[in-house]
N, C-alpha and C. Protein backbone atom coordinates (compact mmCIF):
# COMPACT_ATOMS: atom_id res chain seq x y z
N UNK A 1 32.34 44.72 16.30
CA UNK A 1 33.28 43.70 15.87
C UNK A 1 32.72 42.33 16.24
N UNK A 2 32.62 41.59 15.30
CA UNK A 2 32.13 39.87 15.55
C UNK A 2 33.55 39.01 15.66
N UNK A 3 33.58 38.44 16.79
CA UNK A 3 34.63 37.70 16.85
C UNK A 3 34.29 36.34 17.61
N UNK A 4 32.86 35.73 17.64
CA UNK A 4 32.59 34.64 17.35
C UNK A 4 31.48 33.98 15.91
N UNK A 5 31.38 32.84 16.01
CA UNK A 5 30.58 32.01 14.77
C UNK A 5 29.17 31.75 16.14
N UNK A 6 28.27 31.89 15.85
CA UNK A 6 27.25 31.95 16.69
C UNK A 6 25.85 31.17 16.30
N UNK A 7 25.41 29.80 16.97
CA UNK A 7 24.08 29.34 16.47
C UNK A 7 23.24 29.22 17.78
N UNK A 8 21.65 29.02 17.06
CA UNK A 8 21.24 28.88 18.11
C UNK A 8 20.63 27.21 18.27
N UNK A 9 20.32 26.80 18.69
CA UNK A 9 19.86 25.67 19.16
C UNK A 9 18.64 25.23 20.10
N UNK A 10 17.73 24.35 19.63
CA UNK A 10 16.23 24.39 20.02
C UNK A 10 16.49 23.03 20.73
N UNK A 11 16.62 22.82 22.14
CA UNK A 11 17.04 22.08 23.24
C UNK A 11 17.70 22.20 24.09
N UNK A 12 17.48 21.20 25.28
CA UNK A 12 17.80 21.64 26.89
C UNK A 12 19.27 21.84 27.00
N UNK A 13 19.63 22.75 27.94
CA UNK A 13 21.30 23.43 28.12
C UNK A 13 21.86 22.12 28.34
N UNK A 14 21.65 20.98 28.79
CA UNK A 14 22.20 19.65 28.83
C UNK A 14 22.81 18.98 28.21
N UNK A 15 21.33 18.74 27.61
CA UNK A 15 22.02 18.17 26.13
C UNK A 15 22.92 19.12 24.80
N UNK A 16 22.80 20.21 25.21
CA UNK A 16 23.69 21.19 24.09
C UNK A 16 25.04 20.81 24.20
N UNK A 17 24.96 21.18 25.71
CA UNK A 17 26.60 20.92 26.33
C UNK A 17 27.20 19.66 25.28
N UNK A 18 26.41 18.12 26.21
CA UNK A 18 27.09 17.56 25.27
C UNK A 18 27.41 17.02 24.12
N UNK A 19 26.02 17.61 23.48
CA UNK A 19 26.37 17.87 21.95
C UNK A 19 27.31 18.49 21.29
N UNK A 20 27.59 19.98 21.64
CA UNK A 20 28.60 20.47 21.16
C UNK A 20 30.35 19.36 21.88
N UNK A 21 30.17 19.00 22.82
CA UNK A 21 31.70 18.58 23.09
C UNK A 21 32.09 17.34 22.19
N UNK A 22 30.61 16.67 21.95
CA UNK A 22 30.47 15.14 20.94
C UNK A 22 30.70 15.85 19.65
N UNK A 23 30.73 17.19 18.88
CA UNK A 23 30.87 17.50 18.05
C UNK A 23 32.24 17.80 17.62
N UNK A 24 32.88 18.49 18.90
CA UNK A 24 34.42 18.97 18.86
C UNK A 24 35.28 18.28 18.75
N UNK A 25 34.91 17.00 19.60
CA UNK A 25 35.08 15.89 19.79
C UNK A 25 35.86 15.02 18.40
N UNK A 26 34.72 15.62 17.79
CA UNK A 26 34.77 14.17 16.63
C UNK A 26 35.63 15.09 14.96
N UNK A 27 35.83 16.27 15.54
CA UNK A 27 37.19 16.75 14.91
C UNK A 27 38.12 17.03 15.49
N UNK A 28 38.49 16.31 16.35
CA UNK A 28 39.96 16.38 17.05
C UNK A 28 39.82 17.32 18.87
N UNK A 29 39.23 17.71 18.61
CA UNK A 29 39.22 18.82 19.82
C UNK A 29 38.82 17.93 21.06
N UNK A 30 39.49 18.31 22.33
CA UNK A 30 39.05 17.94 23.19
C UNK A 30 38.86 18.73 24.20
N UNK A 31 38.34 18.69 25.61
CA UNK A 31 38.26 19.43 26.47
C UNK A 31 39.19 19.28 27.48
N UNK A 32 39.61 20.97 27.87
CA UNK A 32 41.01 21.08 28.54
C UNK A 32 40.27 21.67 29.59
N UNK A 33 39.07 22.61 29.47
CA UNK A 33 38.55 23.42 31.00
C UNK A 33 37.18 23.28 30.10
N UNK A 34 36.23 23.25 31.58
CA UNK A 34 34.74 24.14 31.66
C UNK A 34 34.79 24.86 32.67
N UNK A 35 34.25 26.08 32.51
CA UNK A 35 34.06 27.03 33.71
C UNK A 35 32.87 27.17 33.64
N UNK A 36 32.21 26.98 34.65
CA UNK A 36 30.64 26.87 35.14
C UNK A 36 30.24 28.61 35.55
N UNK A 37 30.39 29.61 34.64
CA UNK A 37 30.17 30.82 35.17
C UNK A 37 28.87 31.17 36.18
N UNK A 38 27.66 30.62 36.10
CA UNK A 38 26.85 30.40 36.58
C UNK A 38 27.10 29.99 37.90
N UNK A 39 27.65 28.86 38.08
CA UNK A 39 27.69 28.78 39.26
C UNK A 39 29.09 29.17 40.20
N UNK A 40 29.91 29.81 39.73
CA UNK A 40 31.35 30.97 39.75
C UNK A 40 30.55 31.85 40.47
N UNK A 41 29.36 32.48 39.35
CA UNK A 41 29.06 33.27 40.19
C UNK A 41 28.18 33.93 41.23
N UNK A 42 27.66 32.43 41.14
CA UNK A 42 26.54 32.37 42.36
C UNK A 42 27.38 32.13 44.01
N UNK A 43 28.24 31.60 43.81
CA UNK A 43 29.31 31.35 44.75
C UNK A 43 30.71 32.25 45.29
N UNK A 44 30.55 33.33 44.38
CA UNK A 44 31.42 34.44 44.51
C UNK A 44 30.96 35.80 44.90
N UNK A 45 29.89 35.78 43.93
CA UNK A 45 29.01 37.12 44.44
C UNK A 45 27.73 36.89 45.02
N UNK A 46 27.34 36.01 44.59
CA UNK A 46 25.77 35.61 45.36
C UNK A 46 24.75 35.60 43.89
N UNK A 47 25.46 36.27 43.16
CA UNK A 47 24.76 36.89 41.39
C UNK A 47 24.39 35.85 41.26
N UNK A 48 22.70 35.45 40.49
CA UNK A 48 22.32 35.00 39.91
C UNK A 48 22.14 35.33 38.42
N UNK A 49 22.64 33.97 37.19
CA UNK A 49 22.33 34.30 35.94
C UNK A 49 21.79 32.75 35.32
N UNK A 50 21.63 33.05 34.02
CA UNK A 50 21.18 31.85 32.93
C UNK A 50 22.50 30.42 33.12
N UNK A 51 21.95 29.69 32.80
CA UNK A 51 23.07 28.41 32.64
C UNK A 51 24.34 29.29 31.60
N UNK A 52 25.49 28.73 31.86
CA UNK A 52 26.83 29.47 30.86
C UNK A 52 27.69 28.79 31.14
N UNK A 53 28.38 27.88 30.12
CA UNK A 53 29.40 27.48 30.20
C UNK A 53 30.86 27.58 29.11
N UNK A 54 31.84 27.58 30.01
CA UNK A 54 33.15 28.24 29.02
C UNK A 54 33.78 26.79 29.15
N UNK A 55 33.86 26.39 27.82
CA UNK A 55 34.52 25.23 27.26
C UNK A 55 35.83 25.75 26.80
N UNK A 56 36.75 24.76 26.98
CA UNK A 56 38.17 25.13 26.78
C UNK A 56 38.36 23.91 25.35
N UNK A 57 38.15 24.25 24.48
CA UNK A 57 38.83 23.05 23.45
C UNK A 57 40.03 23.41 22.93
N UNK A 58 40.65 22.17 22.69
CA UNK A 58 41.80 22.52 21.99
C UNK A 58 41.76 21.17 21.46
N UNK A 59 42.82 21.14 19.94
CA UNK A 59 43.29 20.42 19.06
C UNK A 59 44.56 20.34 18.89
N UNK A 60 45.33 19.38 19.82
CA UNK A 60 46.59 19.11 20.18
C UNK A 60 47.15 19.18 18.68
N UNK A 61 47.14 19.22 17.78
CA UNK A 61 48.03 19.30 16.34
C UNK A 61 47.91 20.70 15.83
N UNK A 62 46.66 21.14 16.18
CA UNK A 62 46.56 22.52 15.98
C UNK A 62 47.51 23.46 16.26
N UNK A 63 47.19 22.99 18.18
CA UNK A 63 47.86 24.20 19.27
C UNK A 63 49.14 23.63 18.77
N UNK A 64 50.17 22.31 18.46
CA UNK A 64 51.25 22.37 18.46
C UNK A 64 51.51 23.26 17.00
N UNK A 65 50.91 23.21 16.12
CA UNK A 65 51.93 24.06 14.86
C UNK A 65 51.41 25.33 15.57
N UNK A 66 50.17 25.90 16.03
CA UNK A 66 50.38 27.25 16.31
C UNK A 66 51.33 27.87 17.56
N UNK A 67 51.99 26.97 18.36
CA UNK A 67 52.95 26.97 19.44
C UNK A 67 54.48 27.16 18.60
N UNK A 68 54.31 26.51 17.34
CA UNK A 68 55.68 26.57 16.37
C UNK A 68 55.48 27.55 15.75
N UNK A 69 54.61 28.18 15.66
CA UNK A 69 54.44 29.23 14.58
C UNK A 69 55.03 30.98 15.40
N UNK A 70 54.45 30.76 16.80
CA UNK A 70 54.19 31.54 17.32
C UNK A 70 54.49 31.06 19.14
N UNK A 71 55.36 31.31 19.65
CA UNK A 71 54.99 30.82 21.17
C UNK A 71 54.41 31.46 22.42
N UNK A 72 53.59 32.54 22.33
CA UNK A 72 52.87 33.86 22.90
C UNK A 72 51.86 33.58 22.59
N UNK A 73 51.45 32.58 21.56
CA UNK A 73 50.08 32.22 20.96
C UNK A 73 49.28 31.48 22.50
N UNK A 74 49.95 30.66 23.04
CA UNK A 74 49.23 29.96 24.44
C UNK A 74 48.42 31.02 25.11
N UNK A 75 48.64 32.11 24.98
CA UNK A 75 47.96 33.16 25.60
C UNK A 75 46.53 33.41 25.21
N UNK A 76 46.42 33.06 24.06
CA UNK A 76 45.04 32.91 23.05
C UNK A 76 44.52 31.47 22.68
N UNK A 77 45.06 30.55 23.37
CA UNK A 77 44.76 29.40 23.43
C UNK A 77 44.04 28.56 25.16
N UNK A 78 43.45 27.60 25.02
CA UNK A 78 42.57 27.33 24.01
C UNK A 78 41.05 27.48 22.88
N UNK A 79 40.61 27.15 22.16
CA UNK A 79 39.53 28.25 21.44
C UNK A 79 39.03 27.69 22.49
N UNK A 80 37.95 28.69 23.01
CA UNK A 80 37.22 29.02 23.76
C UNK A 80 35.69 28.73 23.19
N UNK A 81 34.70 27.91 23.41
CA UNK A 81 33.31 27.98 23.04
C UNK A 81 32.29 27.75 23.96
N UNK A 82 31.67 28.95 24.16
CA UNK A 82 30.69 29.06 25.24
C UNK A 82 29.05 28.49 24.70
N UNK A 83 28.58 28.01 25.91
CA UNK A 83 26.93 27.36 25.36
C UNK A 83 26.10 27.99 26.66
N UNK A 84 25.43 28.50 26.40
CA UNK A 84 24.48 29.39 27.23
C UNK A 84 23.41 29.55 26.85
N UNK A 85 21.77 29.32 28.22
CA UNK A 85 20.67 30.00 28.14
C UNK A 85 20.43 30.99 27.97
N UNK A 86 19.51 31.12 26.64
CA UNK A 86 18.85 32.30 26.00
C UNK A 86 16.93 31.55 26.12
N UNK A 87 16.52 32.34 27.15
CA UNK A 87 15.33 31.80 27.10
C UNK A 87 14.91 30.37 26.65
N UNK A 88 14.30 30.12 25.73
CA UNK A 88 13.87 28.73 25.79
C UNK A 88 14.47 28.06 24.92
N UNK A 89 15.95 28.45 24.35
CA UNK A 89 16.39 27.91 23.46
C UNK A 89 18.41 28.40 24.09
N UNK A 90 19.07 27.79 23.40
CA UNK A 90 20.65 27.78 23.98
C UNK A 90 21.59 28.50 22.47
N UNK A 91 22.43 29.37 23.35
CA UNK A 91 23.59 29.40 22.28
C UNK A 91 24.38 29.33 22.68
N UNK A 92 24.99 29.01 21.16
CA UNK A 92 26.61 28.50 21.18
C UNK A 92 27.42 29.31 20.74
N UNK A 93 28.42 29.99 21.14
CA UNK A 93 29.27 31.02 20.72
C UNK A 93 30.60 30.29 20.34
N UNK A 94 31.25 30.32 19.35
CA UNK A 94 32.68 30.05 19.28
C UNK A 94 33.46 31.14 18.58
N UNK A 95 34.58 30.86 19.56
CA UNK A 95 35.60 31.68 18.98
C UNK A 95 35.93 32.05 17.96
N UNK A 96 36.48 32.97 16.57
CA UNK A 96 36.93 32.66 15.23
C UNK A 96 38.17 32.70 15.78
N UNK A 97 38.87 31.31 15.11
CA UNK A 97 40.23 31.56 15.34
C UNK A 97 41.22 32.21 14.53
N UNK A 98 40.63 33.58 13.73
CA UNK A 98 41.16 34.12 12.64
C UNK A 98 41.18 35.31 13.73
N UNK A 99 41.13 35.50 14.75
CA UNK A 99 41.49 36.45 15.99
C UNK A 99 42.86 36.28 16.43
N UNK A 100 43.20 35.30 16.53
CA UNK A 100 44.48 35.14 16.80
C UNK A 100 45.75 35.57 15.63
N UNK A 101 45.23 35.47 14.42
CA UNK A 101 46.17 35.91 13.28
C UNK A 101 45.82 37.36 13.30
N UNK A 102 44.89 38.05 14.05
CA UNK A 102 44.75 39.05 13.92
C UNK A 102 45.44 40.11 15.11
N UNK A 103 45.26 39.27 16.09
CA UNK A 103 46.44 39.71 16.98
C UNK A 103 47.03 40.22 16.73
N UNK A 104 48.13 38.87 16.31
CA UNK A 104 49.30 38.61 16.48
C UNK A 104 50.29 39.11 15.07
N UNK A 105 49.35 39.41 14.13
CA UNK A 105 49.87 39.94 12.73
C UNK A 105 50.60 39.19 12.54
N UNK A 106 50.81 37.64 12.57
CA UNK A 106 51.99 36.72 12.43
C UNK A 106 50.86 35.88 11.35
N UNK A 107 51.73 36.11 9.65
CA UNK A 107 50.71 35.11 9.00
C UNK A 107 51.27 33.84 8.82
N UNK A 108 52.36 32.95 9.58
CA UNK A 108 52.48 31.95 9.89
C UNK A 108 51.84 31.34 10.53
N UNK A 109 50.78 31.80 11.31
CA UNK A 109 49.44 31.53 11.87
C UNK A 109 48.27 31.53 11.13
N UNK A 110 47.78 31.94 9.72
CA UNK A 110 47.04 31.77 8.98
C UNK A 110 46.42 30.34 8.76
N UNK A 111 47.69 29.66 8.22
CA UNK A 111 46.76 28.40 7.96
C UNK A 111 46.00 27.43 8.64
N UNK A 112 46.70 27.70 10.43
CA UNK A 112 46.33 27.22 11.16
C UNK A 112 45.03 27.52 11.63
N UNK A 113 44.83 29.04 11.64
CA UNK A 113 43.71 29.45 11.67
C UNK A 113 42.24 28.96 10.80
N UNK A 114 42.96 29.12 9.86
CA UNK A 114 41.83 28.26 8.31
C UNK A 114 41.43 27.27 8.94
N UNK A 115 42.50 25.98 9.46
CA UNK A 115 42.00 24.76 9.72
C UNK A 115 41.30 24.61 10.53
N UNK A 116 41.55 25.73 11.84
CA UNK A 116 40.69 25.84 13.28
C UNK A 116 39.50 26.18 12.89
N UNK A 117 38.78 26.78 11.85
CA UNK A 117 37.49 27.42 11.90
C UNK A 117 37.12 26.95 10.64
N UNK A 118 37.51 25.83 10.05
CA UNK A 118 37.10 24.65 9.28
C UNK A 118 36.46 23.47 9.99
N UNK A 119 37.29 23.16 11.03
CA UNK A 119 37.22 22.32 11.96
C UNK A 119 35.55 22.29 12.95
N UNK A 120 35.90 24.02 13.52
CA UNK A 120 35.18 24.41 14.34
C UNK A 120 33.62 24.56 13.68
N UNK A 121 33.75 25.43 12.82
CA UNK A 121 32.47 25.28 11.64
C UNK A 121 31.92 24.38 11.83
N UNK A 122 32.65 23.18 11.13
CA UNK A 122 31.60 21.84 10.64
C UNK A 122 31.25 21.30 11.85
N UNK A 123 32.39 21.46 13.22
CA UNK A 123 31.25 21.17 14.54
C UNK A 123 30.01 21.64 14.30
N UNK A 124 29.81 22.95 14.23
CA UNK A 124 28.68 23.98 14.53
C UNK A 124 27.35 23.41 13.59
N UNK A 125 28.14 23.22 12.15
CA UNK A 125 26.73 22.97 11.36
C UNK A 125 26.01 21.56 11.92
N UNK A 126 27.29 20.52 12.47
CA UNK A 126 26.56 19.25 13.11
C UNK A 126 25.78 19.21 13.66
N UNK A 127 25.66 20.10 14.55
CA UNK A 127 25.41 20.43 15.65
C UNK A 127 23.52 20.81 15.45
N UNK A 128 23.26 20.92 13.84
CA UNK A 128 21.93 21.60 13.42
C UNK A 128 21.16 22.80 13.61
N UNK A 129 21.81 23.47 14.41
CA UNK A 129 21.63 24.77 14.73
C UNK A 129 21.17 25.81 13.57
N UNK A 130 20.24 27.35 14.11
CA UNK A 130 20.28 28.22 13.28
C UNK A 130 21.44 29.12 13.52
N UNK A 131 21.69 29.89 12.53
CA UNK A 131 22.69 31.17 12.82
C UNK A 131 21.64 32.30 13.76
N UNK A 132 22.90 32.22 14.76
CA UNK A 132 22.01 33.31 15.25
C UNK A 132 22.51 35.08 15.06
N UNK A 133 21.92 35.92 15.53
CA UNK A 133 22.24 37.37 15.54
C UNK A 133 23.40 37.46 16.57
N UNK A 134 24.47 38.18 16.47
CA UNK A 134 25.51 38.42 17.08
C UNK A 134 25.42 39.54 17.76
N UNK A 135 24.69 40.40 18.15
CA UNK A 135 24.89 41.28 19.00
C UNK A 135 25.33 41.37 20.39
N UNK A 136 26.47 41.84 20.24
CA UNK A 136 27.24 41.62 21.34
C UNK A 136 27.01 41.96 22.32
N UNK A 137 25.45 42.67 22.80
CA UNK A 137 25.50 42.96 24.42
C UNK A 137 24.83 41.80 24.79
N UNK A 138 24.49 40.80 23.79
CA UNK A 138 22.99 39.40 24.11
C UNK A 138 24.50 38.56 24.80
């Protein structure tokens, strides 16, 4: 099952970061959390891994019609888009927010969904990235 939009990107985990947030950015989305898993879990378990970060975006017009549509939806909110080292190059994972209509089998959530991964998309293509392979154990 693919349940993110996935590119890859040829530059430092740095600048990805804030490329992708300058991208989300500039369709409405803003940032509500980063979770620094990397360093979560260098500080929890001692585990060492690749740079990983869990971006919390959300699109306050979004989340409000999908909060009207649905109010259990917060539970699946906000889209979630992770940017992480893959060897010498970074990916970007985002959420489809056509997961949440899939949930929730509520198609009063449809259109919202459309708009979220309209939105989210044209971040991604900004962003210049290739598509990458989705295999979900990478």
């Amino acid at each position: 099952m693919h349940y993110t939009n996935t590119i890859r990107l040829h530059r430092g985990f740095d600048d990805a970061v804030t490329e992708v947030k300058d991208a989300l950015k500039l369709r409405g989305f803003g940032t509500l959390t980063e979770i620094d898993v990397q360093a979560t879990l260098k500080e929890k378990l001692g585990a060492d891994m690749e740079p990983y970060l869990i971006i919390g975006a959300c699109n306050p017009s979004l989340a409000h019609r999908a909060l009207d549509a649905e109010r259990r939806i917060g539970a699946l909110l906000p889209c979630n888009v992770v940017v992480r080292q893959d060897g010498d190059s970074v990916i970007v994972d985002a959420l489809d927010p056509a997961i949440m209509v899939g949930v929730t089998d509520n198609p009063a959530l449809q259109p919202v969904a459309e708009e979220a991964a309209r939105l989210i998309g044209e971040a991604l293509a900004a962003l210049g990235g290739t598509a990458a392979a989705t295999d979900d154990r990478a």
